[in-house]
PDB file of N, CA and C in Angstrom:
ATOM      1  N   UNK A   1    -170.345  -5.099-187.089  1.00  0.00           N
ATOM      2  CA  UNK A   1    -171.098  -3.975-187.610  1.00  0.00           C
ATOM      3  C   UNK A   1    -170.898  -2.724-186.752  1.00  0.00           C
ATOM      4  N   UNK A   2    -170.957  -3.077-185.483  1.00  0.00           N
ATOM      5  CA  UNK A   2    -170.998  -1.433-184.356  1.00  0.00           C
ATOM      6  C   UNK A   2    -169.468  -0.976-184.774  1.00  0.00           C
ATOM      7  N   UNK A   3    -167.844  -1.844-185.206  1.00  0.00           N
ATOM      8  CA  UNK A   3    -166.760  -0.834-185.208  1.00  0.00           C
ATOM      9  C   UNK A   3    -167.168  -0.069-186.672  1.00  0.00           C
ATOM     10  N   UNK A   4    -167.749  -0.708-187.448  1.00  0.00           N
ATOM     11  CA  UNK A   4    -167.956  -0.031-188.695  1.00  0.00           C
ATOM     12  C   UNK A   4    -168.519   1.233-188.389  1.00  0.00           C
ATOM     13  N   UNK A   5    -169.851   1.351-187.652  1.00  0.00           N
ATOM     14  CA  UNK A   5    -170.325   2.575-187.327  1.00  0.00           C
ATOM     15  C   UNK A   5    -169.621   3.309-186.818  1.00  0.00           C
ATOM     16  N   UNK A   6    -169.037   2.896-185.516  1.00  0.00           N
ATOM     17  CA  UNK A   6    -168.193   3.957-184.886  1.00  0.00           C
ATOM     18  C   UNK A   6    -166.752   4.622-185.688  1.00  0.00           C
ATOM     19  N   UNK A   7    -166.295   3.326-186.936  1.00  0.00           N
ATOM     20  CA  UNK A   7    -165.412   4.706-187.347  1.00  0.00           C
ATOM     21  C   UNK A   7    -165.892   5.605-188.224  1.00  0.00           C
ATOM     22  N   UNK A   8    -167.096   5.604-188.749  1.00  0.00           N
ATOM     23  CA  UNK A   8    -167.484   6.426-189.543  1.00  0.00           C
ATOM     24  C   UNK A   8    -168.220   7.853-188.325  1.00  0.00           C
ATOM     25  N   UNK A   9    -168.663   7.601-187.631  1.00  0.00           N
ATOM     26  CA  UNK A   9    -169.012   8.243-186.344  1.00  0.00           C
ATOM     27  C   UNK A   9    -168.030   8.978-185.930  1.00  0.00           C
ATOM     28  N   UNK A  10    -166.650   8.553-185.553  1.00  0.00           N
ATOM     29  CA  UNK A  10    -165.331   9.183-185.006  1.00  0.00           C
ATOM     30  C   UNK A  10    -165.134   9.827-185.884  1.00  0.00           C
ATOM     31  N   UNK A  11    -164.827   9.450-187.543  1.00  0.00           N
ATOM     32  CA  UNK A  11    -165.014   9.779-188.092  1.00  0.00           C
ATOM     33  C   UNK A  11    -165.263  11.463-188.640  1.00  0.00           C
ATOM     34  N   UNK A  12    -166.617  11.201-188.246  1.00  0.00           N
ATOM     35  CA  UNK A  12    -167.386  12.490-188.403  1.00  0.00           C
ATOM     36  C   UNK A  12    -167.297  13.214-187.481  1.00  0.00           C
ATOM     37  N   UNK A  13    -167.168  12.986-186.584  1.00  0.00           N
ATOM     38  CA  UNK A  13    -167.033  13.830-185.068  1.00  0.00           C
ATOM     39  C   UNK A  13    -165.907  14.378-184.699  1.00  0.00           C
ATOM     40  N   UNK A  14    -164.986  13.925-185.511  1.00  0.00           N
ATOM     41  CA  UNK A  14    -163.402  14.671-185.269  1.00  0.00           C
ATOM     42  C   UNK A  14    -163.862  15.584-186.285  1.00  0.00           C
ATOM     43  N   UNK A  15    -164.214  15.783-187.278  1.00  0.00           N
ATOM     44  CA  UNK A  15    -164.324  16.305-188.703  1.00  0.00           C
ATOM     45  C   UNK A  15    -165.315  17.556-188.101  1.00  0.00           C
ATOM     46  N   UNK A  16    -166.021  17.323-187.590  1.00  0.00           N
ATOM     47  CA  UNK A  16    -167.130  18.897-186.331  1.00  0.00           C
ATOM     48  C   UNK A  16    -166.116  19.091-184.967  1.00  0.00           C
ATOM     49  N   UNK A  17    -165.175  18.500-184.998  1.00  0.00           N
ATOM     50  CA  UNK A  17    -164.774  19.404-183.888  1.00  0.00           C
ATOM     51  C   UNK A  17    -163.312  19.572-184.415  1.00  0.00           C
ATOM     52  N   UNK A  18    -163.084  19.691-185.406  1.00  0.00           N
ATOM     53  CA  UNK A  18    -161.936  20.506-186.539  1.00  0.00           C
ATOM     54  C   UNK A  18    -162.639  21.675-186.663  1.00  0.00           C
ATOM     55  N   UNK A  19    -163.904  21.363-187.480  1.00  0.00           N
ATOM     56  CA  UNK A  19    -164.459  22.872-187.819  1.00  0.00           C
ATOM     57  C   UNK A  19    -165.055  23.789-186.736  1.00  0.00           C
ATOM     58  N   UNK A  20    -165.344  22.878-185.330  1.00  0.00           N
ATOM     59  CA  UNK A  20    -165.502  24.057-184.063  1.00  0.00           C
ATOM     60  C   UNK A  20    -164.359  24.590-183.886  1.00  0.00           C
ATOM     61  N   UNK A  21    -163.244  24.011-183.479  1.00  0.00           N
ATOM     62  CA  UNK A  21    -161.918  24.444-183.256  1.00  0.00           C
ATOM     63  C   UNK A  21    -161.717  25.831-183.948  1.00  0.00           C
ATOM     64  N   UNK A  22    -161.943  25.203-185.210  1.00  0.00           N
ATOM     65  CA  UNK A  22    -161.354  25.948-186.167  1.00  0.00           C
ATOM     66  C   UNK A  22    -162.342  27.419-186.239  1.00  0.00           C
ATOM     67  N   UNK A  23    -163.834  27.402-185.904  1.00  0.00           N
ATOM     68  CA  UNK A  23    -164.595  28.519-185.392  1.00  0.00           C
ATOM     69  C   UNK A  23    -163.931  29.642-184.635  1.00  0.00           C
ATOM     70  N   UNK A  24    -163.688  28.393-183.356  1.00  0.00           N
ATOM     71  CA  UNK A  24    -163.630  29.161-182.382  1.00  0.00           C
ATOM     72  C   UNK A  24    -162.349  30.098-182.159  1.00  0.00           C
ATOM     73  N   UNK A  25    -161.258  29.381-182.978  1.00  0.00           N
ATOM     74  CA  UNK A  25    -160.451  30.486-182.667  1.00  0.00           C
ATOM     75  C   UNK A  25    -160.115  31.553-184.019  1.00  0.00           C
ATOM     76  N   UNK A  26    -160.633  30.684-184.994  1.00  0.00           N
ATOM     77  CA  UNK A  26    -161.686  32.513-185.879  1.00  0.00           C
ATOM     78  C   UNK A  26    -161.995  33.595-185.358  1.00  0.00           C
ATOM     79  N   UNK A  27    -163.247  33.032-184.312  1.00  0.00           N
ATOM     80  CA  UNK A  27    -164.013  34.043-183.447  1.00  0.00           C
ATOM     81  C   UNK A  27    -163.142  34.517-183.182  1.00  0.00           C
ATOM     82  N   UNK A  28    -162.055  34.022-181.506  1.00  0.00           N
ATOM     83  CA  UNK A  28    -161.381  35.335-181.240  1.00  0.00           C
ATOM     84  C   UNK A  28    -160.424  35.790-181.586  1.00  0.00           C
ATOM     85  N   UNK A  29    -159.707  35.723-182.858  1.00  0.00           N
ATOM     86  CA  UNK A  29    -158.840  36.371-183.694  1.00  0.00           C
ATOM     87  C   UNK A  29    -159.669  37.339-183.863  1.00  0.00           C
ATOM     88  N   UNK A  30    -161.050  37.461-184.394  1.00  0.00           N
ATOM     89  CA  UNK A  30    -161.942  38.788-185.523  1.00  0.00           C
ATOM     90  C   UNK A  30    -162.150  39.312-183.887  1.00  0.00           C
ATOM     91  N   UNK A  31    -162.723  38.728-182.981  1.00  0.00           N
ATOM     92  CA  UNK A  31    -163.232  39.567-181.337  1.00  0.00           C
ATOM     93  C   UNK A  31    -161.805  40.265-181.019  1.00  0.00           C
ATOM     94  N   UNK A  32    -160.457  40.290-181.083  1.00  0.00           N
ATOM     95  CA  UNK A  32    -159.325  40.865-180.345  1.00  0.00           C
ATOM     96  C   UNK A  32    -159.089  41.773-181.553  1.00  0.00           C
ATOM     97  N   UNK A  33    -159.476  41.788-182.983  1.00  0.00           N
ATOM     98  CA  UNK A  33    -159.323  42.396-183.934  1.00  0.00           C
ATOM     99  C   UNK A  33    -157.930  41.994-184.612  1.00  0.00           C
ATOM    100  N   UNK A  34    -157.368  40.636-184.498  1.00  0.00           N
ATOM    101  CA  UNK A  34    -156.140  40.571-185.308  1.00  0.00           C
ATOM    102  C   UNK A  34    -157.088  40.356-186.880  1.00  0.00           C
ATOM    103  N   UNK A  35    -158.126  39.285-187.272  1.00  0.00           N
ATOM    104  CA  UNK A  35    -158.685  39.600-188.454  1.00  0.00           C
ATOM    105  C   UNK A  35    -159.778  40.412-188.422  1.00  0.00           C
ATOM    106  N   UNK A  36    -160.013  41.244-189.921  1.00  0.00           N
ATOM    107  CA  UNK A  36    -161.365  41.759-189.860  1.00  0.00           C
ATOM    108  C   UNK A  36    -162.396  41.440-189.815  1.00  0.00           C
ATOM    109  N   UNK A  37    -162.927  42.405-189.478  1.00  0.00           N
ATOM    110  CA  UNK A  37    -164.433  41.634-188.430  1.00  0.00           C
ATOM    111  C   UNK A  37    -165.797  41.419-190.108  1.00  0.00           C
ATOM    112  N   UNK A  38    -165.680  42.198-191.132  1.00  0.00           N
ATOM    113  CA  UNK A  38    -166.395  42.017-191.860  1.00  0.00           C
ATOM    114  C   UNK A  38    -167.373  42.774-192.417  1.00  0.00           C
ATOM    115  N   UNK A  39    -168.463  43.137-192.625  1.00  0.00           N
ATOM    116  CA  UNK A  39    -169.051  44.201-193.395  1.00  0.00           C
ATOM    117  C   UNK A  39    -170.758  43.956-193.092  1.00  0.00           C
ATOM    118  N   UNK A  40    -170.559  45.211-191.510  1.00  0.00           N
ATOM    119  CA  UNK A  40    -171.842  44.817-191.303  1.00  0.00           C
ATOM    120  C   UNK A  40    -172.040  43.841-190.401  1.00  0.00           C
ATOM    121  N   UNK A  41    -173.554  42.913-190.284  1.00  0.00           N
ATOM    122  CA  UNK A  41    -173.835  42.508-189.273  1.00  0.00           C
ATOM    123  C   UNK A  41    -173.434  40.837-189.822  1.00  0.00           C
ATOM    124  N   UNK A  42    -172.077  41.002-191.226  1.00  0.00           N
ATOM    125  CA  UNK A  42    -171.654  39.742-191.875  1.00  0.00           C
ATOM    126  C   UNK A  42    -170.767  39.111-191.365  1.00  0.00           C
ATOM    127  N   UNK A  43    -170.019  39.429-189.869  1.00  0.00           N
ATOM    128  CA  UNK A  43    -169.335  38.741-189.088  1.00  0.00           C
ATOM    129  C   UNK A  43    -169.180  37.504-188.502  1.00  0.00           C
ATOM    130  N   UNK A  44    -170.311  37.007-188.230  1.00  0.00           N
ATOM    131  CA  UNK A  44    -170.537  35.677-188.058  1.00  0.00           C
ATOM    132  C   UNK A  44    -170.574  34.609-189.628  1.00  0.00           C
ATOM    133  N   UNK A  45    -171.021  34.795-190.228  1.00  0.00           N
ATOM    134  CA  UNK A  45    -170.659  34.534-191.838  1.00  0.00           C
ATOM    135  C   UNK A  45    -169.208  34.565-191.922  1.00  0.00           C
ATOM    136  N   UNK A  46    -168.765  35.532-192.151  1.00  0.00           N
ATOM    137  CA  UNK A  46    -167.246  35.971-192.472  1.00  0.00           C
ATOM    138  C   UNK A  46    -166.236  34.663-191.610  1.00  0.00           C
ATOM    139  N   UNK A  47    -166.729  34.559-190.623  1.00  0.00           N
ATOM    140  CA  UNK A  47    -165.699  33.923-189.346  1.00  0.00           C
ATOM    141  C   UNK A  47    -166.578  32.063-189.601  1.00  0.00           C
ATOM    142  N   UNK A  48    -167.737  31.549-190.203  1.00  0.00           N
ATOM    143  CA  UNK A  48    -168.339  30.628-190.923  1.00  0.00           C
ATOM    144  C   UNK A  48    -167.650  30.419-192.088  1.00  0.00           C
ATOM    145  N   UNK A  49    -167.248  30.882-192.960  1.00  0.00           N
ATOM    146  CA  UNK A  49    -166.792  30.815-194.388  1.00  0.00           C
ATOM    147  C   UNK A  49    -165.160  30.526-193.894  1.00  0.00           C
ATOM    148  N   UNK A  50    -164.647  31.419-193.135  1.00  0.00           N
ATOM    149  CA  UNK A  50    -163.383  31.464-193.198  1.00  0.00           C
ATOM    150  C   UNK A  50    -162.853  30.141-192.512  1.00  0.00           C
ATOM    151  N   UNK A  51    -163.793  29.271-191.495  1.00  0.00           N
ATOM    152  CA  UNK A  51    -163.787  27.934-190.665  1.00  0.00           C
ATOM    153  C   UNK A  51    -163.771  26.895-191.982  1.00  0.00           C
ATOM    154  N   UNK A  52    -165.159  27.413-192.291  1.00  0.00           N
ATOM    155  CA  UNK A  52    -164.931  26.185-193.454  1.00  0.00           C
ATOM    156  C   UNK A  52    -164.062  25.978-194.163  1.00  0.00           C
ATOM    157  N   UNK A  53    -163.113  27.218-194.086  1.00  0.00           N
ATOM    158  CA  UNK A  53    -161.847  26.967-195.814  1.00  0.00           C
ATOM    159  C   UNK A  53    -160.565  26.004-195.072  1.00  0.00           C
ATOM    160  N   UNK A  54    -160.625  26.614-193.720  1.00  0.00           N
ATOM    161  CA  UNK A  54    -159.434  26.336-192.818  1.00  0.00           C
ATOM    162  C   UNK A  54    -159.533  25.079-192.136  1.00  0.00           C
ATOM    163  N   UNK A  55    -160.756  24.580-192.279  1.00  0.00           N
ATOM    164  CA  UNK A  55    -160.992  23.578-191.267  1.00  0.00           C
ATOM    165  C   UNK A  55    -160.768  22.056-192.476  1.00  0.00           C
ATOM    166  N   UNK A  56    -161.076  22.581-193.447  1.00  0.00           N
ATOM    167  CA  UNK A  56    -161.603  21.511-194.629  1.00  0.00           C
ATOM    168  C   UNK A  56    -159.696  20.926-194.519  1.00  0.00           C
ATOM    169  N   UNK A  57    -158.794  21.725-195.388  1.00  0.00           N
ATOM    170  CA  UNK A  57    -157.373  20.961-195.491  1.00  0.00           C
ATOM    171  C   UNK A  57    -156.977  20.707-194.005  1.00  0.00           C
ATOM    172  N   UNK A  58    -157.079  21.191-193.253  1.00  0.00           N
ATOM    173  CA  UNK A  58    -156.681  20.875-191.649  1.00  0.00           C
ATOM    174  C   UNK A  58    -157.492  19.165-191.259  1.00  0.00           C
ATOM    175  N   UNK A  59    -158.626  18.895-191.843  1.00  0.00           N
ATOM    176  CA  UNK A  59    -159.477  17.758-191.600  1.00  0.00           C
ATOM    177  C   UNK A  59    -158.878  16.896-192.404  1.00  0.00           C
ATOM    178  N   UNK A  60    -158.291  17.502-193.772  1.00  0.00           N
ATOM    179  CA  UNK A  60    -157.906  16.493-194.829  1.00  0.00           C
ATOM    180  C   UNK A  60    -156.122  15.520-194.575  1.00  0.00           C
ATOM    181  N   UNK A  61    -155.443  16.701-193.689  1.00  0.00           N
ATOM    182  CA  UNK A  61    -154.437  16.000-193.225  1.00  0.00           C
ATOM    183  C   UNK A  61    -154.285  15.372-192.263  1.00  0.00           C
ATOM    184  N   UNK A  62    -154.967  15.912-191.119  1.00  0.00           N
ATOM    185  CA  UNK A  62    -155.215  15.307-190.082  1.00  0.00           C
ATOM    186  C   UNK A  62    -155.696  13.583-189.702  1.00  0.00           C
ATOM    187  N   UNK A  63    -156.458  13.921-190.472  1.00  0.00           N
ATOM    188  CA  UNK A  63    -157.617  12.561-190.504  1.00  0.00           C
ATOM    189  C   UNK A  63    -157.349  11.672-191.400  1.00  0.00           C
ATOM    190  N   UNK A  64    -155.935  11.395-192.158  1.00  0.00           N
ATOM    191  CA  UNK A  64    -155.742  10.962-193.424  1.00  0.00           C
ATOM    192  C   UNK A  64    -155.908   9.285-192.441  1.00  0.00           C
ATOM    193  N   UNK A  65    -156.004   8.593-191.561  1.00  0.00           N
ATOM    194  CA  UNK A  65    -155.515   7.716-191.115  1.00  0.00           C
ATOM    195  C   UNK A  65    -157.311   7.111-190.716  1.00  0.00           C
ATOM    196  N   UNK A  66    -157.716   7.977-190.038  1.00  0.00           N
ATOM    197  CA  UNK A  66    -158.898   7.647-189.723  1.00  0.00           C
ATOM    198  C   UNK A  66    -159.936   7.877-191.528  1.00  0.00           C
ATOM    199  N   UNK A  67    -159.833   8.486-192.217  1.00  0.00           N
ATOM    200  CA  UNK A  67    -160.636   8.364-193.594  1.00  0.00           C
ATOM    201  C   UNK A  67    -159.775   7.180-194.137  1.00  0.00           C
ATOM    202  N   UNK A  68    -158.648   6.207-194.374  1.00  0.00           N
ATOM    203  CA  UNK A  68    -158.380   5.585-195.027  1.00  0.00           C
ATOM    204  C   UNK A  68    -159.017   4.295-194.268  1.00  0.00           C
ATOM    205  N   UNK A  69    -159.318   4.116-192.815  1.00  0.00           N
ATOM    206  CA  UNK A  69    -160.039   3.266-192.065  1.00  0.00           C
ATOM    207  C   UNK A  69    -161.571   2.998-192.061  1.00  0.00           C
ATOM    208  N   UNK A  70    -162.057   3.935-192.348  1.00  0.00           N
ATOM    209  CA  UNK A  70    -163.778   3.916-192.926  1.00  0.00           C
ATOM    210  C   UNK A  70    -163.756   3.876-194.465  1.00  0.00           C
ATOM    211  N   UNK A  71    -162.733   3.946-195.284  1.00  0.00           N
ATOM    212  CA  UNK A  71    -162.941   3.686-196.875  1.00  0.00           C
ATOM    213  C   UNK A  71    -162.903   2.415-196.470  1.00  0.00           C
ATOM    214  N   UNK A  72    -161.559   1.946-196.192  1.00  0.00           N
ATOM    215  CA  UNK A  72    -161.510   0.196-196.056  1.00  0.00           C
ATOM    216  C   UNK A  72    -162.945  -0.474-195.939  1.00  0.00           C
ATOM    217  N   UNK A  73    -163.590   0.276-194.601  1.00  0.00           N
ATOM    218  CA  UNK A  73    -164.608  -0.346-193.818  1.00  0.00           C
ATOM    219  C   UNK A  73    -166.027  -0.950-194.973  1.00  0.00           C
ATOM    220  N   UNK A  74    -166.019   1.100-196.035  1.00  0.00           N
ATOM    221  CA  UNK A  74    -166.769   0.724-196.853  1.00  0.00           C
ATOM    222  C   UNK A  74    -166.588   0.016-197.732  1.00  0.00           C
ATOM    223  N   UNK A  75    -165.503  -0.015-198.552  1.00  0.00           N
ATOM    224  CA  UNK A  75    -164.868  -0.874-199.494  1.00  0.00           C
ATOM    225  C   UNK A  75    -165.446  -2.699-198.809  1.00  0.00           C
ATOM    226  N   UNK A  76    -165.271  -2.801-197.556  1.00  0.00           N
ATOM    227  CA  UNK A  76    -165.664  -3.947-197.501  1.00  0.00           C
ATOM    228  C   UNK A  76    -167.111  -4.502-197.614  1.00  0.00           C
ATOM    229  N   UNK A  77    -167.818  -3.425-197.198  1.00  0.00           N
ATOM    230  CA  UNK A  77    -169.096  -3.687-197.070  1.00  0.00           C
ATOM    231  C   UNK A  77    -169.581  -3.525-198.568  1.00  0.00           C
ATOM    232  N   UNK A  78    -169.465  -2.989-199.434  1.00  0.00           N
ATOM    233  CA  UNK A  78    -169.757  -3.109-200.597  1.00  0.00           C
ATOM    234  C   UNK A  78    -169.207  -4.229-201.568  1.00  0.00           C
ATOM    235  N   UNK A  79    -167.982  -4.243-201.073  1.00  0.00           N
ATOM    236  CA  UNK A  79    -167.840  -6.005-201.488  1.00  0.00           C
ATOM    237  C   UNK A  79    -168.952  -7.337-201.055  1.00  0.00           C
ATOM    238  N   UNK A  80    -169.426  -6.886-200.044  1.00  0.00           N
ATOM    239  CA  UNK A  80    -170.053  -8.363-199.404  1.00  0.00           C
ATOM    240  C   UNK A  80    -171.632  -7.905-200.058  1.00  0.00           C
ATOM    241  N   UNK A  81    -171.876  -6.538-200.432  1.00  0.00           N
ATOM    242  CA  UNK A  81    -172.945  -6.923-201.001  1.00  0.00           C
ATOM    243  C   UNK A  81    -173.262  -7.146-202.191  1.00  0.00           C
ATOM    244  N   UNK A  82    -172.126  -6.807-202.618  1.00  0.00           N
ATOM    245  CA  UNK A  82    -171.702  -7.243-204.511  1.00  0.00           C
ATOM    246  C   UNK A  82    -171.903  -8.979-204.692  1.00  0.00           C
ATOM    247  N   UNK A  83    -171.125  -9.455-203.333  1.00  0.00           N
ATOM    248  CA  UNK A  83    -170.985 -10.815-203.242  1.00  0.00           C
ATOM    249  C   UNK A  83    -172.639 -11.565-203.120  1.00  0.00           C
ATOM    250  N   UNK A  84    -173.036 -11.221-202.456  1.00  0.00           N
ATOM    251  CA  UNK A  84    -174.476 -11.249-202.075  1.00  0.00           C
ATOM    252  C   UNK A  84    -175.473 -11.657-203.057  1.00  0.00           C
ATOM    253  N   UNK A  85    -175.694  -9.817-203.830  1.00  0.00           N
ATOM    254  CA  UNK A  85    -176.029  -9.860-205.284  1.00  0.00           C
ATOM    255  C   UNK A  85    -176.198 -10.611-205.965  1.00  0.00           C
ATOM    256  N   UNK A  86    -174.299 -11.164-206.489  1.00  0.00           N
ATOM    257  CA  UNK A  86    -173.883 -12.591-207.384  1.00  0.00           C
ATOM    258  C   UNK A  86    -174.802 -13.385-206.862  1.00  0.00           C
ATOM    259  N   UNK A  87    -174.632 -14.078-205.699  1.00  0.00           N
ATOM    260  CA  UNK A  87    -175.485 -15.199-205.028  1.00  0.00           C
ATOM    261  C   UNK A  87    -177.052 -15.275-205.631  1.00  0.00           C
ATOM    262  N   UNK A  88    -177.278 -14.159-205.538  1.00  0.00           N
ATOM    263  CA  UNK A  88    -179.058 -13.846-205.429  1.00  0.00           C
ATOM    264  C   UNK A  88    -179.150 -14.746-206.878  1.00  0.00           C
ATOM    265  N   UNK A  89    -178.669 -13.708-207.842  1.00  0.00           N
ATOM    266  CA  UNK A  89    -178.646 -13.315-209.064  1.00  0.00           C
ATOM    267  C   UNK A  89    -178.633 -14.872-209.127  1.00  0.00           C
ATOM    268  N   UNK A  90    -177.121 -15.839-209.067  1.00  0.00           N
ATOM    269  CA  UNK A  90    -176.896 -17.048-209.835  1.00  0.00           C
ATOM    270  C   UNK A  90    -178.339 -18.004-209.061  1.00  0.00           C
ATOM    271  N   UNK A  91    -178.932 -18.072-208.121  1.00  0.00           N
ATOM    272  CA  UNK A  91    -179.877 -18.955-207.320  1.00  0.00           C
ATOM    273  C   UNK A  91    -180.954 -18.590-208.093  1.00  0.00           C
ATOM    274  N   UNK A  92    -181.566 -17.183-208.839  1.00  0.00           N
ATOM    275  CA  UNK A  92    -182.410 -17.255-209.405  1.00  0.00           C
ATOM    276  C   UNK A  92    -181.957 -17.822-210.944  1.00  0.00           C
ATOM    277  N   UNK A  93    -181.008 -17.735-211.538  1.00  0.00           N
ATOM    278  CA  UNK A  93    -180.891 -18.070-212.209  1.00  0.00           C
ATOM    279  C   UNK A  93    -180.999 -19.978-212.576  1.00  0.00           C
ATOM    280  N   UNK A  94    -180.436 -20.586-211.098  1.00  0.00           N
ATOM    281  CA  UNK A  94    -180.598 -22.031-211.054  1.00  0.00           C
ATOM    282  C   UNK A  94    -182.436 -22.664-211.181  1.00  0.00           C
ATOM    283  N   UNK A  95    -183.485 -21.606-210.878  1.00  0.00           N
ATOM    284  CA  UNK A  95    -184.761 -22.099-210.930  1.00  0.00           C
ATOM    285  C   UNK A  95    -185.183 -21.462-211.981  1.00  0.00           C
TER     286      UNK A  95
END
């Protein structure tokens, strides 16, 4: 049960520090002025939105190895409780 957690954990934790990464050097691209800074006091937004677009396919290729390792994980665990289920299901059915 604990590797199950932890790859969904690694998981997720590579997946927030794609999108810090991917913040942070937002930030100082718009701070040195290679991108624009935005409209107003919408800079921090602007350099938020623009992480999220960049960070999302950067997470999606990256991580193709570690997301096909926590599908498995779930795929299994939803098998065993499908299996389970059956069990329940046919034992009530025997009384």
């Amino acid at each position: 049960m604990a590797a199950k957690v932890n790859a969904t954990l690694r998981y997720s934790l590579m997946r927030i520090g794609i999108f810090a990464g991917s913040f942070l050097v937002l930030w100082a691209l718009v701070y040195y002025g290679v991108l624009p800074r935005g409209l107003g006091d919408s800079n921090y937004l602007w350099v938020l939105i623009l992480a999220i677009v960049i960070s999302a396919p950067l997470s999606f290729v990256l991580l193709r190895k570690q997301r096909d390792e926590m599908s498995e994980q779930i795929v299994t665990r939803v098998d065993r409780a499908k299996t389970r289920l059956a069990e329940n299901r046919s034992m009530e059915d025997g009384i």
